[in-house]
N, C-alpha and C. Protein backbone atom coordinates (compact mmCIF):
# COMPACT_ATOMS: atom_id res chain seq x y z
N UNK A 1 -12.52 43.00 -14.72
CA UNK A 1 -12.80 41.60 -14.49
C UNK A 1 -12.29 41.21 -13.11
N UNK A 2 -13.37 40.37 -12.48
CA UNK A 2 -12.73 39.88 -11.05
C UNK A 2 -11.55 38.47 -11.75
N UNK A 3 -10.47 38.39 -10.40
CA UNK A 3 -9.22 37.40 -11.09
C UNK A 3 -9.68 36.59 -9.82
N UNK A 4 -9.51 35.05 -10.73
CA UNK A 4 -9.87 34.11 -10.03
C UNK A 4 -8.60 33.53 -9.23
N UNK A 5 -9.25 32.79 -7.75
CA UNK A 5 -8.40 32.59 -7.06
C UNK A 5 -8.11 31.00 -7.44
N UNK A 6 -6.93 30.03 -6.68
CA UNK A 6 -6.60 29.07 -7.41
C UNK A 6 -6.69 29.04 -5.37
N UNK A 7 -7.41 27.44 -6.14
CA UNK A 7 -7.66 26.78 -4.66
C UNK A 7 -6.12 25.47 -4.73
N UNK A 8 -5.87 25.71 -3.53
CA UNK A 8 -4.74 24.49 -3.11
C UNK A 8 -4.85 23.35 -2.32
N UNK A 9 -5.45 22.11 -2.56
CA UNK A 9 -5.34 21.62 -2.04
C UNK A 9 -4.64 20.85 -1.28
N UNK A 10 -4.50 20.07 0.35
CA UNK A 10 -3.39 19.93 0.89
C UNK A 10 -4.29 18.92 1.71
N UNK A 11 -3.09 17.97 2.27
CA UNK A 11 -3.82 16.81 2.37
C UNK A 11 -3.24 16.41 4.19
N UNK A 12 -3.90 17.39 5.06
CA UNK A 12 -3.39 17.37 6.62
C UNK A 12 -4.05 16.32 7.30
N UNK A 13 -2.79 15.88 7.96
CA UNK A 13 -3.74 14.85 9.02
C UNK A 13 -3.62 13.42 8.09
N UNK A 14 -3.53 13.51 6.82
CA UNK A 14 -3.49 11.99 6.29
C UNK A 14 -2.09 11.32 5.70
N UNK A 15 -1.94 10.03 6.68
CA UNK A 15 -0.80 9.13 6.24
C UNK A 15 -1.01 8.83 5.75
N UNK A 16 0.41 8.37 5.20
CA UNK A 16 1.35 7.61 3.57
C UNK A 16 1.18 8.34 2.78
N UNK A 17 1.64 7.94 1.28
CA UNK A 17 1.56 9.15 0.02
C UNK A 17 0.13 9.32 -0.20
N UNK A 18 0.62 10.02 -1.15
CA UNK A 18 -0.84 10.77 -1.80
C UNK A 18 -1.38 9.70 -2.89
N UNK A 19 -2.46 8.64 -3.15
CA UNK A 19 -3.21 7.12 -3.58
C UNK A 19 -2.93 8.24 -5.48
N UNK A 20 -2.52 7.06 -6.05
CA UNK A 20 -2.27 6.97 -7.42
C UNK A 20 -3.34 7.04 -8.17
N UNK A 21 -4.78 6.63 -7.67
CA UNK A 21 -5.47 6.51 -8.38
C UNK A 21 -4.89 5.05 -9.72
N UNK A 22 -4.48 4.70 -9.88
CA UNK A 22 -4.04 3.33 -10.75
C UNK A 22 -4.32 2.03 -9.89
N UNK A 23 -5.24 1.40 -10.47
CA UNK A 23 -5.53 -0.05 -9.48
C UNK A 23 -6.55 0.12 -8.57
N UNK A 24 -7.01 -1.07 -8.30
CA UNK A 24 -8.22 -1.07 -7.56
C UNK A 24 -7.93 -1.19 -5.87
N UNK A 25 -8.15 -0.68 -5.27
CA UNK A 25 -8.11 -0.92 -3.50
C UNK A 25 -8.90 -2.50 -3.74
N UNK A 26 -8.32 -3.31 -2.57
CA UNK A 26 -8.90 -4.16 -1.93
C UNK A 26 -8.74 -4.69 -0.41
N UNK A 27 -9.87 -4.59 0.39
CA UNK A 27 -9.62 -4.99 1.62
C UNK A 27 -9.44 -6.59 2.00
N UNK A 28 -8.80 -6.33 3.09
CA UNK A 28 -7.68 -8.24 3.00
C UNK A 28 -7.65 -8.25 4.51
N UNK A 29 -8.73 -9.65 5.14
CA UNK A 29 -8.52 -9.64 6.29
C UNK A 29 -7.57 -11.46 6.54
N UNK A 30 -6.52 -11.46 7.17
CA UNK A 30 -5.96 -12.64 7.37
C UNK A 30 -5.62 -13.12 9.18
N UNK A 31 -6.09 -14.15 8.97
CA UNK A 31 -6.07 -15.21 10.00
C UNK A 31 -4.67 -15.22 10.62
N UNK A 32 -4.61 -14.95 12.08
CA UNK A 32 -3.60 -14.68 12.63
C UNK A 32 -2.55 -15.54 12.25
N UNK A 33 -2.52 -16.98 12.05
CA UNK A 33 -1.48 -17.64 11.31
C UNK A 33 -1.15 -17.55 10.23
N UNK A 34 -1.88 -16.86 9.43
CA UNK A 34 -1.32 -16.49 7.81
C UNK A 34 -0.99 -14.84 8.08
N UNK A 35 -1.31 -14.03 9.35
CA UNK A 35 -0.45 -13.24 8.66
C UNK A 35 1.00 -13.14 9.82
N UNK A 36 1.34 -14.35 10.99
CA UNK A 36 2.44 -14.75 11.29
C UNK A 36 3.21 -15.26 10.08
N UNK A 37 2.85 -15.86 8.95
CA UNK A 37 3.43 -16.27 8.29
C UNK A 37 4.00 -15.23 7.35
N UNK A 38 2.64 -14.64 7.03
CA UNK A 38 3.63 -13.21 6.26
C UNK A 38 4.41 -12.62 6.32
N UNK A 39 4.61 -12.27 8.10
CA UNK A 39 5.60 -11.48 8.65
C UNK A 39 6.89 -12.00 8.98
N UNK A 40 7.03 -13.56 9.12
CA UNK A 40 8.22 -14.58 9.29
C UNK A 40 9.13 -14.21 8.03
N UNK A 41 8.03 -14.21 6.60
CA UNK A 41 8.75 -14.85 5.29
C UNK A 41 8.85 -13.68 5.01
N UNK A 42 8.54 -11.81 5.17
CA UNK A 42 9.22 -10.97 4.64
C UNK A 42 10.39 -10.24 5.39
N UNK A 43 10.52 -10.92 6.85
CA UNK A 43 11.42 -10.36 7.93
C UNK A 43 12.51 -10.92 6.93
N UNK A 44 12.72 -11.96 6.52
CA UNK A 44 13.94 -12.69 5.96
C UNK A 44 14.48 -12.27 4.81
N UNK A 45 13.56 -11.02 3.97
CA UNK A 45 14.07 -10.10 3.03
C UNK A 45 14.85 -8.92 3.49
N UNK A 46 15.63 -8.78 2.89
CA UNK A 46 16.49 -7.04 2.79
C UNK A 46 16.57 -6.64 1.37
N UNK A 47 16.11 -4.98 1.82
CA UNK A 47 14.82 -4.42 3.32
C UNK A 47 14.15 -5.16 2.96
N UNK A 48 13.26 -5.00 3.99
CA UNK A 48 11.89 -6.13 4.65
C UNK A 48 10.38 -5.05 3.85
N UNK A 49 10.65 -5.57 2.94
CA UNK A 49 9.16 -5.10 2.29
C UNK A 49 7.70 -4.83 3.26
N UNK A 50 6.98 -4.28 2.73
CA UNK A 50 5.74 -3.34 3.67
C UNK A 50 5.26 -4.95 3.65
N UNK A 51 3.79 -5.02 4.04
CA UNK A 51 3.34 -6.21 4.12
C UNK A 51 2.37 -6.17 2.95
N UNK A 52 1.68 -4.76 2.21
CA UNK A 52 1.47 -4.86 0.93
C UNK A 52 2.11 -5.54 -0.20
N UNK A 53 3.30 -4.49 0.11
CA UNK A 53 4.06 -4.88 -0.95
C UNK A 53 4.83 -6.34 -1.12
N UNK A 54 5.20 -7.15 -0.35
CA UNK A 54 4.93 -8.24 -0.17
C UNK A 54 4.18 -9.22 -0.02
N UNK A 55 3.04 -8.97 -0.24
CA UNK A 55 1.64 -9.44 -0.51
C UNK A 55 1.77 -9.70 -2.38
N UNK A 56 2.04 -8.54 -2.81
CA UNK A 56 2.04 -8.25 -3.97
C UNK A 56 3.12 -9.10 -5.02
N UNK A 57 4.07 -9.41 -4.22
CA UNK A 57 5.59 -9.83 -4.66
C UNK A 57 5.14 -11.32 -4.80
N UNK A 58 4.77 -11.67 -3.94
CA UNK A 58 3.78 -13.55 -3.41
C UNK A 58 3.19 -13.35 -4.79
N UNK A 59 2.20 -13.10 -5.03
CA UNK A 59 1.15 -13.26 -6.21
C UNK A 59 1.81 -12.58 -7.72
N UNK A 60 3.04 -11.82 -7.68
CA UNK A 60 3.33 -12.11 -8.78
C UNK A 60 4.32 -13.14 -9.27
N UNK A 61 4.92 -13.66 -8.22
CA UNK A 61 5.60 -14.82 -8.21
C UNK A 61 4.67 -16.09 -8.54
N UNK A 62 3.70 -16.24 -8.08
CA UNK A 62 2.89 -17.33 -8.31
C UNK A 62 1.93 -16.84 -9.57
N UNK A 63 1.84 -15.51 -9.94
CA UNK A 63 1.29 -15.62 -12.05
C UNK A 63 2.00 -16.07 -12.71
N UNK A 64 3.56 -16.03 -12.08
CA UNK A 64 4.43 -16.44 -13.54
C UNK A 64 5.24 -15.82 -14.30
């Protein structure tokens, strides 16, 4: 019997982690004053959250 080879995949050349697959991507374009504002109100956190993830922190604060 021929023995099968095991392919490896590897992920060169591409930043940040490797996508979870959990959740939907969405693209988000903001108006230079909203995203000065973004960057004012998460500089004032420690650490200073990504601007995702502070995106994210906003809207679960405002579900409740």
């Amino acid at each position: 019997m021929v023995e099968q080879q095991k392919t490896v995949i590897t992920r060169k050349g591409k930043r940040g982690p490797a996508p979870t697959g959990k959740g939907t991507l969405i693209g988000l374009r903001l108006q230079p004053e909203l995203l000065a504002w973004v960057d004012t109100e998460r500089a004032k956190l420690d650490p200073e959250p990504s601007r995702p993830e502070f995106i994210r922190q906003v809207l679960e604060d405002h579900r409740g």
